[in-house]
PDB file of N, CA and C in Angstrom:
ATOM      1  N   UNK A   1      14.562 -10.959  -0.056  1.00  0.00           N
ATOM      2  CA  UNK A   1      14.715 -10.307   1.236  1.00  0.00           C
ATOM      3  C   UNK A   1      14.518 -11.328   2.359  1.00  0.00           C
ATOM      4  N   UNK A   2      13.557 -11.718   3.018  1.00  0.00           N
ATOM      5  CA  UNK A   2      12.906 -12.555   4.073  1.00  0.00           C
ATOM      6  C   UNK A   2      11.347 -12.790   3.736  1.00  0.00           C
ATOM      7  N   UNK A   3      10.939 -13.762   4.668  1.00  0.00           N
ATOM      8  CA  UNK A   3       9.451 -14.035   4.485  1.00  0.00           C
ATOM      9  C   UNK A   3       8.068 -13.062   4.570  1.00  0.00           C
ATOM     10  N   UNK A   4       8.798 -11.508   5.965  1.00  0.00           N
ATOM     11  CA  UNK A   4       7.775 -10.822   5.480  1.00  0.00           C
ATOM     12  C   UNK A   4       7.679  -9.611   4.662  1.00  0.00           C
ATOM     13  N   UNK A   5       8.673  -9.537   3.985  1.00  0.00           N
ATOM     14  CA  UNK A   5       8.632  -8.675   2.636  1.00  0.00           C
ATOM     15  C   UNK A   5       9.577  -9.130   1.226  1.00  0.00           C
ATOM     16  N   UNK A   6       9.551  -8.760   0.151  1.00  0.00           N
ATOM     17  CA  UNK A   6      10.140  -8.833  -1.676  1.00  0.00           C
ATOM     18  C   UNK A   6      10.678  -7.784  -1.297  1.00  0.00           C
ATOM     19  N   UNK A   7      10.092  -6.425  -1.026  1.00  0.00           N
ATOM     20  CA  UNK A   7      10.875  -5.068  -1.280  1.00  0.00           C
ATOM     21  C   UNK A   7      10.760  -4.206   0.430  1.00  0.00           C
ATOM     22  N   UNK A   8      10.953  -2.674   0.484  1.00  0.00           N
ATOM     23  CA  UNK A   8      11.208  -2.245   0.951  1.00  0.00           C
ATOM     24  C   UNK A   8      10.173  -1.116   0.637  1.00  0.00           C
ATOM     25  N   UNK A   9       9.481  -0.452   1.543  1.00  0.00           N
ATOM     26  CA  UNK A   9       8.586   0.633   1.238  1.00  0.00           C
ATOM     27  C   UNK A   9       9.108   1.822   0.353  1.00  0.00           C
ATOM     28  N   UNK A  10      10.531   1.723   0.290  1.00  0.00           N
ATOM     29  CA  UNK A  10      11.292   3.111   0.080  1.00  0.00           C
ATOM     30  C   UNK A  10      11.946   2.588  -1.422  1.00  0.00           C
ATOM     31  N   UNK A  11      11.704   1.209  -1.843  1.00  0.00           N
ATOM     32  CA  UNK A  11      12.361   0.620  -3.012  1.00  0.00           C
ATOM     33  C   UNK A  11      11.529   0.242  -4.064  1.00  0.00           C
ATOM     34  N   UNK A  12      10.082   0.567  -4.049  1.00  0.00           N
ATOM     35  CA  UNK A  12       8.993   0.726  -5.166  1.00  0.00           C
ATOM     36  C   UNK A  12       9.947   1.588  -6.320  1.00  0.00           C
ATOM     37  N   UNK A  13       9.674   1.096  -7.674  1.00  0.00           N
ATOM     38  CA  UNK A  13       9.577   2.108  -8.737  1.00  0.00           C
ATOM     39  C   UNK A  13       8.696   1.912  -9.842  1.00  0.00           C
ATOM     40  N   UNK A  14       8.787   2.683 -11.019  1.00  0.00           N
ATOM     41  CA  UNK A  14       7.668   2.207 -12.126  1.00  0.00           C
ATOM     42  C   UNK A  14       8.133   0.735 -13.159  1.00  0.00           C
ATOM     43  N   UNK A  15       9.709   0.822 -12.644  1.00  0.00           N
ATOM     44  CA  UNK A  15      10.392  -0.550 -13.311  1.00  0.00           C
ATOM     45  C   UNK A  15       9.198  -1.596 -12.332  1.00  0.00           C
ATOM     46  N   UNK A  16       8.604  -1.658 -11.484  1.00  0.00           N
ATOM     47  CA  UNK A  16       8.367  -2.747 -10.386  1.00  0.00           C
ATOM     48  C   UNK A  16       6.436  -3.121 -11.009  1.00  0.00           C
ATOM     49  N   UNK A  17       5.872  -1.853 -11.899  1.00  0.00           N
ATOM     50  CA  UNK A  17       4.538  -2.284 -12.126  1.00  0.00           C
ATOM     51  C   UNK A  17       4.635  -3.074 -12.617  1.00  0.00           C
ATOM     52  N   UNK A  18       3.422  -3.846 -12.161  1.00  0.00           N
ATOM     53  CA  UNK A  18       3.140  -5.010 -12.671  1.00  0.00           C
ATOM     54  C   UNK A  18       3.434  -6.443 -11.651  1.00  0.00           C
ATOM     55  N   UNK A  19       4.275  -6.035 -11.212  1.00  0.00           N
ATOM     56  CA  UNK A  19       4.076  -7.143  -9.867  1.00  0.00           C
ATOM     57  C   UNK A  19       3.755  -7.455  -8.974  1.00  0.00           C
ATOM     58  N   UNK A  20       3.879  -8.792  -8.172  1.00  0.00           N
ATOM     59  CA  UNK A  20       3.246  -8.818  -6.935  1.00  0.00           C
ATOM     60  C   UNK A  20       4.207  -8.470  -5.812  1.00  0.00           C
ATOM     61  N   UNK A  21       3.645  -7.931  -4.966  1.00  0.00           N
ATOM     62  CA  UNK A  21       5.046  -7.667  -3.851  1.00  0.00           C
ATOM     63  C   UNK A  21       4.748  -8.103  -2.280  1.00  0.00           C
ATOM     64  N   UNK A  22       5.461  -7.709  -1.822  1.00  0.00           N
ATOM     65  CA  UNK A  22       5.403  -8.316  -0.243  1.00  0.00           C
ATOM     66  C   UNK A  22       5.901  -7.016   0.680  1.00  0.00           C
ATOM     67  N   UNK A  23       5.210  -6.212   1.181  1.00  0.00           N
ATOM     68  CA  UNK A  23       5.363  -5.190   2.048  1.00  0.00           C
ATOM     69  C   UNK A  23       5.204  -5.697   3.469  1.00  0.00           C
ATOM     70  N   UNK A  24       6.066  -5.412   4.614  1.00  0.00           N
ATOM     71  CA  UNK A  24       5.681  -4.849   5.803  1.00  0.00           C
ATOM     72  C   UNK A  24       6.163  -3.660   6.130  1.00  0.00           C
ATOM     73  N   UNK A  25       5.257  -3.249   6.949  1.00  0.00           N
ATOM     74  CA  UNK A  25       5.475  -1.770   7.952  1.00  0.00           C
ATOM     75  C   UNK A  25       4.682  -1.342   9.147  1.00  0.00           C
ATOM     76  N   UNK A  26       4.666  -0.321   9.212  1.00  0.00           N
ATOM     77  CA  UNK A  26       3.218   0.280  10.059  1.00  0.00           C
ATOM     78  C   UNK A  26       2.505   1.020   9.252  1.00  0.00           C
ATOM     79  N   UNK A  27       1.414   1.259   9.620  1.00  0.00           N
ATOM     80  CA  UNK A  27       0.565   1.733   9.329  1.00  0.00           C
ATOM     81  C   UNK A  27       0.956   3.358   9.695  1.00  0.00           C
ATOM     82  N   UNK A  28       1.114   4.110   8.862  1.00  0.00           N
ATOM     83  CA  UNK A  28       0.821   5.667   9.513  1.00  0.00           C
ATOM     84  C   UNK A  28      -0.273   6.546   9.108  1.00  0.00           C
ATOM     85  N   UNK A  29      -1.181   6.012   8.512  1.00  0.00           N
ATOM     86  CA  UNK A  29      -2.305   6.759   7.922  1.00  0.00           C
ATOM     87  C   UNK A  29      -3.408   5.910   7.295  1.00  0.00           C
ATOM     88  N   UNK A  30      -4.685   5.765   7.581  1.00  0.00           N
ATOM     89  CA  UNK A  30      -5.957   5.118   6.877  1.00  0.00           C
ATOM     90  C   UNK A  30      -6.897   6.223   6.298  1.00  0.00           C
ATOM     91  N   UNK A  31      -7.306   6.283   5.186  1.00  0.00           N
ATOM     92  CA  UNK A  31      -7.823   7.469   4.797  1.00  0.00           C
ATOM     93  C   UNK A  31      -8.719   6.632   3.574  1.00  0.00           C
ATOM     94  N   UNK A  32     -10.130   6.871   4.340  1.00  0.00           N
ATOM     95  CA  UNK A  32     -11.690   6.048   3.266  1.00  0.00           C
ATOM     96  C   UNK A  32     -11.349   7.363   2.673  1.00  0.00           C
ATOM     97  N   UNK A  33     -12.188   6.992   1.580  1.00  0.00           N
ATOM     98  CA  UNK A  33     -12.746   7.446   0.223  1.00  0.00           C
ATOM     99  C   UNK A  33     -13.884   7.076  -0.145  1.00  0.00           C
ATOM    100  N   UNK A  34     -14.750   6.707   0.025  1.00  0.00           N
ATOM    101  CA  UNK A  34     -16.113   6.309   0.201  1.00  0.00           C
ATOM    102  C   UNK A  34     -15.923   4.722  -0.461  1.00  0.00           C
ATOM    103  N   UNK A  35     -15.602   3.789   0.458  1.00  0.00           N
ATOM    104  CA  UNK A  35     -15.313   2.736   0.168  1.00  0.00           C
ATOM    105  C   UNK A  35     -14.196   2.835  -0.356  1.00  0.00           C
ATOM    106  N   UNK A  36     -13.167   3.054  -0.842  1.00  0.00           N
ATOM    107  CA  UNK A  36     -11.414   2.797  -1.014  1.00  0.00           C
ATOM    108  C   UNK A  36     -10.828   3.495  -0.044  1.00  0.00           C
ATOM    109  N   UNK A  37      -9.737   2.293   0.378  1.00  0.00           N
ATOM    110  CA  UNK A  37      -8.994   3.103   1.239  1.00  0.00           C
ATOM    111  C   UNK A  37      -7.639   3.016   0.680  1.00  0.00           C
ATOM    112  N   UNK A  38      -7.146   4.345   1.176  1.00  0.00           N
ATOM    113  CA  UNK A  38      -5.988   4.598   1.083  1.00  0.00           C
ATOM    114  C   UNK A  38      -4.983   4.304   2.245  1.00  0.00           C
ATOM    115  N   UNK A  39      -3.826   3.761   2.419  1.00  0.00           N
ATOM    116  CA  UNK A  39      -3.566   3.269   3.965  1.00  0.00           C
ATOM    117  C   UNK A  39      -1.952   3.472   2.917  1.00  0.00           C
ATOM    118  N   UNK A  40      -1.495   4.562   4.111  1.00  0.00           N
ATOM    119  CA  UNK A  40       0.271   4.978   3.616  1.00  0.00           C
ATOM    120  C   UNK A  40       1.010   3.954   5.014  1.00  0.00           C
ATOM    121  N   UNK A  41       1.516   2.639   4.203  1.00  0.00           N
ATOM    122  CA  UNK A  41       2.643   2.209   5.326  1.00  0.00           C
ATOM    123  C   UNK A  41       3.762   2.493   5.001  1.00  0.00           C
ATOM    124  N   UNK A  42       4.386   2.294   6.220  1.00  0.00           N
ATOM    125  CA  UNK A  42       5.749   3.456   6.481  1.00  0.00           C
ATOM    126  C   UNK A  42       6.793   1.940   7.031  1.00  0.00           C
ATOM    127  N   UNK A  43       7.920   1.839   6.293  1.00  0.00           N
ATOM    128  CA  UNK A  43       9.161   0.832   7.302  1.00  0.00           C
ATOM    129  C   UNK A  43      10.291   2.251   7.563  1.00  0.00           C
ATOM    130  N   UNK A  44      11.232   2.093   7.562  1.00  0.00           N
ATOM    131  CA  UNK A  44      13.013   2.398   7.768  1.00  0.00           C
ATOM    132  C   UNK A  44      13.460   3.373   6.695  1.00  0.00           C
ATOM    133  N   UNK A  45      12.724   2.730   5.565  1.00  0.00           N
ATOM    134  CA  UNK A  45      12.863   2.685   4.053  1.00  0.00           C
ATOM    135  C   UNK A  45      12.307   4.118   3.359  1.00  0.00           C
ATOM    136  N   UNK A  46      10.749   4.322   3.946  1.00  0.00           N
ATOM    137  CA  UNK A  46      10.183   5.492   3.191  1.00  0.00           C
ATOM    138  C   UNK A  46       8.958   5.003   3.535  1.00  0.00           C
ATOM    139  N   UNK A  47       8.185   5.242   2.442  1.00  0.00           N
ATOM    140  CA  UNK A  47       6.151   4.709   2.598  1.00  0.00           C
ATOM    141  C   UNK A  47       5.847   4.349   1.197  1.00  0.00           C
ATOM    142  N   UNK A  48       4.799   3.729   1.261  1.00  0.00           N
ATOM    143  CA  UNK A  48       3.890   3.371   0.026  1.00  0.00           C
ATOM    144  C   UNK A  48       3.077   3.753   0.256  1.00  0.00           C
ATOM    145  N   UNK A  49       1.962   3.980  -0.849  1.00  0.00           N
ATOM    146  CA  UNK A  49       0.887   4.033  -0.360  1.00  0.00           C
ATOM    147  C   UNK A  49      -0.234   2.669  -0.800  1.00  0.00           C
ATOM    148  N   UNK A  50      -0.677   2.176  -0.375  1.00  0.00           N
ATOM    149  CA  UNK A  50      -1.670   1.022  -0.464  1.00  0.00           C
ATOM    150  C   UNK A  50      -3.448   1.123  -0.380  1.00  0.00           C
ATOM    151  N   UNK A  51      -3.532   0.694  -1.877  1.00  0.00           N
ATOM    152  CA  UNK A  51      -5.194   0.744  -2.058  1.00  0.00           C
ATOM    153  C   UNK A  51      -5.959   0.148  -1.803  1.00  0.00           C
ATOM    154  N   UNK A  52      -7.159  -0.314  -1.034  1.00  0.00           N
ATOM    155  CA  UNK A  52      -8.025  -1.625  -1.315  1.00  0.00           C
ATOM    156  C   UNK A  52      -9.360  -0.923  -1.873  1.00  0.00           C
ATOM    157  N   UNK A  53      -9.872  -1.584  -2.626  1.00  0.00           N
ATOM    158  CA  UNK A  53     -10.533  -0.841  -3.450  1.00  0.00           C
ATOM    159  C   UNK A  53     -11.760  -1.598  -3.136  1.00  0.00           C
ATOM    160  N   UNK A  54     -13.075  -0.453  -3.455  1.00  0.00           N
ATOM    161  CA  UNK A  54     -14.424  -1.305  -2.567  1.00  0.00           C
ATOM    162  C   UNK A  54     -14.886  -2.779  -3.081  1.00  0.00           C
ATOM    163  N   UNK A  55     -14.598  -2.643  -4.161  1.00  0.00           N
ATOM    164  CA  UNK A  55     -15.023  -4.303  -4.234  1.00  0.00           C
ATOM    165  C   UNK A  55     -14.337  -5.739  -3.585  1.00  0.00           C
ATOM    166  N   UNK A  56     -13.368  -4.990  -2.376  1.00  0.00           N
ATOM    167  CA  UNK A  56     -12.933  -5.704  -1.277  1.00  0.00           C
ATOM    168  C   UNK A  56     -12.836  -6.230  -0.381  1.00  0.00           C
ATOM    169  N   UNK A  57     -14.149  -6.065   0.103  1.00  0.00           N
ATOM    170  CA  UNK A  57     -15.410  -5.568   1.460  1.00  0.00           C
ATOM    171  C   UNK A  57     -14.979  -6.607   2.845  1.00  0.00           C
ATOM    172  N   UNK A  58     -13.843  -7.687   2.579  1.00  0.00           N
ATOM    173  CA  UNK A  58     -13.580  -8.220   3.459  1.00  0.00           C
ATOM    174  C   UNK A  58     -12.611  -7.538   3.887  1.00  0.00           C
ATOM    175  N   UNK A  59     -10.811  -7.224   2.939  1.00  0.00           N
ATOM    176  CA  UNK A  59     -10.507  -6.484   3.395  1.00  0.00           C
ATOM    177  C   UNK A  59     -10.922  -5.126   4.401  1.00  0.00           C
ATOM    178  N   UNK A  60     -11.814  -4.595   3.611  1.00  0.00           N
ATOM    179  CA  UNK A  60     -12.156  -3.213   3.806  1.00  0.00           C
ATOM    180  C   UNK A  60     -12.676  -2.985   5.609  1.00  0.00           C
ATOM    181  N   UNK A  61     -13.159  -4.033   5.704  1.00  0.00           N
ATOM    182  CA  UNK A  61     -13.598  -4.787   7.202  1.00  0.00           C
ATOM    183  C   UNK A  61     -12.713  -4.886   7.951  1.00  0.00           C
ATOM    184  N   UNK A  62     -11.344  -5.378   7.391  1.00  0.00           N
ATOM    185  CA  UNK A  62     -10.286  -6.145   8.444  1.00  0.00           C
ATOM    186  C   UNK A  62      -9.541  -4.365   9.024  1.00  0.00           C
ATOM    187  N   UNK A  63      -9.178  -3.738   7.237  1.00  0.00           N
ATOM    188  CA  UNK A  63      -8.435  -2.505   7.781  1.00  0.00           C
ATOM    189  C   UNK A  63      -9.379  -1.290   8.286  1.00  0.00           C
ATOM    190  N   UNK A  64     -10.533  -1.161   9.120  1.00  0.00           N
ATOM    191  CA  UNK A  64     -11.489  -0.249   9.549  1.00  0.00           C
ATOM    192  C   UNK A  64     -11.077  -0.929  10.639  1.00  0.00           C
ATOM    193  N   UNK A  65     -10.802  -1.748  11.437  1.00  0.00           N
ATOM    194  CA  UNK A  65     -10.694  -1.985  12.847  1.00  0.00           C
ATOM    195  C   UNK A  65      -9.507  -1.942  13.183  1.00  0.00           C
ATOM    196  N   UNK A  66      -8.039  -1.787  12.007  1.00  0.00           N
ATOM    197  CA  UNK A  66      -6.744  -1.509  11.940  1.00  0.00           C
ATOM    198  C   UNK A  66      -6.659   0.026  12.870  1.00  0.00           C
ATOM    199  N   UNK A  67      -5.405   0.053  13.671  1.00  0.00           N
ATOM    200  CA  UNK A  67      -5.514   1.280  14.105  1.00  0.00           C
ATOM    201  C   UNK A  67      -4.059   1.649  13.847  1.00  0.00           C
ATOM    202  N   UNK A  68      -3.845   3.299  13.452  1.00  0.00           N
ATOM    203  CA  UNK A  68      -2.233   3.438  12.974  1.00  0.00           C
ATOM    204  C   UNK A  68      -1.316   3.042  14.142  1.00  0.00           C
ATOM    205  N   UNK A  69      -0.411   2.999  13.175  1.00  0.00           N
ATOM    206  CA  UNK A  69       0.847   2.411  14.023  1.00  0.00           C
ATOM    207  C   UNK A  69       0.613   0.725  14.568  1.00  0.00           C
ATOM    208  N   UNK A  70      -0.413  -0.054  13.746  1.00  0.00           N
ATOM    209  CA  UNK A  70      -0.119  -1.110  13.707  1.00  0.00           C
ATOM    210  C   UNK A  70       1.011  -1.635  12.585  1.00  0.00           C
ATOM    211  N   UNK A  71       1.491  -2.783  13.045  1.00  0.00           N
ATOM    212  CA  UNK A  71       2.607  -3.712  12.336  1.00  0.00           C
ATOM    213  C   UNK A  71       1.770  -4.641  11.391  1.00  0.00           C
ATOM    214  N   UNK A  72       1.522  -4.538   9.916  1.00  0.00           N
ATOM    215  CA  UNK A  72       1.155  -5.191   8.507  1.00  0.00           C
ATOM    216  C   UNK A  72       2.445  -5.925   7.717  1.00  0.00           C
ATOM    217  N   UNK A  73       2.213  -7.165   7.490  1.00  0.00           N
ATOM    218  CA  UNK A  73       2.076  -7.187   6.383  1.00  0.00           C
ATOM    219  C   UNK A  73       1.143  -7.528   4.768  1.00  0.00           C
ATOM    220  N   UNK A  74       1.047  -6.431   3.558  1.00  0.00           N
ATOM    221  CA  UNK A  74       0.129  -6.710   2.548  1.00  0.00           C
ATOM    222  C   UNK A  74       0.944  -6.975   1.415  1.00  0.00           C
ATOM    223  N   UNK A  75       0.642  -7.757   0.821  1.00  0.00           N
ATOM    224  CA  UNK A  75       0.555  -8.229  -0.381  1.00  0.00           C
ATOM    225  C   UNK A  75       0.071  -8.049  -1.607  1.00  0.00           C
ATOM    226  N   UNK A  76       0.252  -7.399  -2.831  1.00  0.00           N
ATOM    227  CA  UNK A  76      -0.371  -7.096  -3.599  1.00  0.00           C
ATOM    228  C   UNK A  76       0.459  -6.448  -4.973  1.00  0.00           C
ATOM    229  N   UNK A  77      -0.543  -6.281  -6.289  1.00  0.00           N
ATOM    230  CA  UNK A  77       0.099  -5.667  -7.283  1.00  0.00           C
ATOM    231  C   UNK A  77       0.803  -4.043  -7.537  1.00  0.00           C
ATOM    232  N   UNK A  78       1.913  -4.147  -7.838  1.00  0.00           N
ATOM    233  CA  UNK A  78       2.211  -2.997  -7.797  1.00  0.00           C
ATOM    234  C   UNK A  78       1.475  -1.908  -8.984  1.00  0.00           C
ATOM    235  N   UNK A  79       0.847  -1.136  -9.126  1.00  0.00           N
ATOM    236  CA  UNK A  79      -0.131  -0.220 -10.626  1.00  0.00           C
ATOM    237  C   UNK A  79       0.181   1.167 -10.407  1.00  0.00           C
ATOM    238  N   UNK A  80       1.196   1.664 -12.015  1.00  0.00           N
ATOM    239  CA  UNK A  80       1.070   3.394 -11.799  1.00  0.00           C
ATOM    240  C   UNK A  80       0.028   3.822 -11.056  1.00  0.00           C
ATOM    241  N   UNK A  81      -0.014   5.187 -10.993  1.00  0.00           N
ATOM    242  CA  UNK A  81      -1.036   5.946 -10.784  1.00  0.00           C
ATOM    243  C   UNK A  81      -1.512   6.304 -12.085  1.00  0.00           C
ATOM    244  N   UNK A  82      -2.446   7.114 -12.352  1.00  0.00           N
ATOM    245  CA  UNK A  82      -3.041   7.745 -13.298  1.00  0.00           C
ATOM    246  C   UNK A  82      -2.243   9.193 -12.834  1.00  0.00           C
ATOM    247  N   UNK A  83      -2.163   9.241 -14.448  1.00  0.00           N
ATOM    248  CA  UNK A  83      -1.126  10.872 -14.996  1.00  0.00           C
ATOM    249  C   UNK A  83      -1.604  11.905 -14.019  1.00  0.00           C
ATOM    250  N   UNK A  84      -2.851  11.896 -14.197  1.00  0.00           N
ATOM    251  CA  UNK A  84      -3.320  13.264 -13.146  1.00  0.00           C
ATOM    252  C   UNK A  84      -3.468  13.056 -11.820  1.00  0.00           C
ATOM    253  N   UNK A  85      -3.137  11.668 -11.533  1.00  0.00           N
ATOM    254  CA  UNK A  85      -3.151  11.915 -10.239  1.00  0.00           C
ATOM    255  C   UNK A  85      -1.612  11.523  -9.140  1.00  0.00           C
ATOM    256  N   UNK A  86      -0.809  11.423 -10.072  1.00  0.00           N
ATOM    257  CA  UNK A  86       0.375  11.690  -9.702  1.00  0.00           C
ATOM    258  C   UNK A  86       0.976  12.795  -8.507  1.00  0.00           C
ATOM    259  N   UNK A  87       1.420  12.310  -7.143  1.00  0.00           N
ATOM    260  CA  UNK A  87       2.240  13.236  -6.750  1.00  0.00           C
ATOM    261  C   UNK A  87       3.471  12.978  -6.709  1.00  0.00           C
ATOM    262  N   UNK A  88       4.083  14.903  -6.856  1.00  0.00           N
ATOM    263  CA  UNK A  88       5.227  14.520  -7.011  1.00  0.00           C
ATOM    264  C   UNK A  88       6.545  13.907  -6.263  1.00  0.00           C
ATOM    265  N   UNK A  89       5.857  13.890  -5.016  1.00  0.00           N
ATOM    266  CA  UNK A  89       6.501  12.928  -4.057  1.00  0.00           C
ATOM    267  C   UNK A  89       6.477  11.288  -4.161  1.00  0.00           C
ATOM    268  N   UNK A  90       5.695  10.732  -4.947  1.00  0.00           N
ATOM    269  CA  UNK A  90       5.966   9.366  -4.841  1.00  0.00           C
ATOM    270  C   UNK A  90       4.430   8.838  -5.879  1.00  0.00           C
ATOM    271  N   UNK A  91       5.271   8.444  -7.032  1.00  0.00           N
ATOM    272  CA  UNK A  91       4.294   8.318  -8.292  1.00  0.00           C
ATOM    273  C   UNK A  91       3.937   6.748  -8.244  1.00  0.00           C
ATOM    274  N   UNK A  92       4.050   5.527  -7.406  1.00  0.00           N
ATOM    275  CA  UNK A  92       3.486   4.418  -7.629  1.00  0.00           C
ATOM    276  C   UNK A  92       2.973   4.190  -6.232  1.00  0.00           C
ATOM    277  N   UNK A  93       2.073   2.614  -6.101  1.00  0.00           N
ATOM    278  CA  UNK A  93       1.209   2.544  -5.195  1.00  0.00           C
ATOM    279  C   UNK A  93       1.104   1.165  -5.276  1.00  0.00           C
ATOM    280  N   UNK A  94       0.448   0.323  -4.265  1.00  0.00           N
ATOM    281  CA  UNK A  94       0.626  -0.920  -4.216  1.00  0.00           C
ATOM    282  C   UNK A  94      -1.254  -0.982  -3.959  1.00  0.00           C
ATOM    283  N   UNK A  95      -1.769  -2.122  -5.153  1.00  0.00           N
ATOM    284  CA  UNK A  95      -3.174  -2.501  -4.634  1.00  0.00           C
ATOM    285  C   UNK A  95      -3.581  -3.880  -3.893  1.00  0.00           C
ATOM    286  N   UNK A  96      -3.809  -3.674  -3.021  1.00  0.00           N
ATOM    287  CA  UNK A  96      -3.508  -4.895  -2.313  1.00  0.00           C
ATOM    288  C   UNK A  96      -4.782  -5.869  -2.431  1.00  0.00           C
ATOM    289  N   UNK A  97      -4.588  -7.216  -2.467  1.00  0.00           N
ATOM    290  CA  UNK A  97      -5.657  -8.189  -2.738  1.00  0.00           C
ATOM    291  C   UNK A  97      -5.785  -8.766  -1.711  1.00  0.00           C
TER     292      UNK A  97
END
């Protein structure tokens, strides 16, 4: 694609686990979990949703002062979800390092 993305928010699939990818977008949603956050960025394309998970704590720092509708780009592995926690709107997720 270009330097600040591999794919397209709207071009994730389960062919893609396992890799590293290159997202930009905005931000349209930050949502803790008691230490993980969930952060859905949005391009042209569709959304992902993107994890940082607490043992991240620098991240976790940088995106708490993030405010939506900022312009990202993250980087990170693409990992199913777990069976049960599948929705049926959009079954993969990007964990970002």
């Amino acid at each position: 694609m270009h330097t600040y993305r591999t794919h397209t928010c709207g071009a994730l699939r389960k062919s893609d686990e396992g890799k590293t990818v290159k997202l930009s977008g905005w931000i349209s949603r930050i949502r803790d979990h008691g230490g993980v956050l969930f952060i859905d960025l949005r391009d042209t394309y569709g959304v992902t949703q993107c994890v940082i998970e607490e043992d991240s704590n620098a991240l976790i720092d940088i995106f708490s002062k993030i405010r939506n509708e900022s312009v990202v780009t993250i980087t990170g592995k693409v990992v199913a979800r777990a069976q049960d926690a599948i929705n049926q709107k959009n079954g993969i997720q990007v964990k970002s390092r």
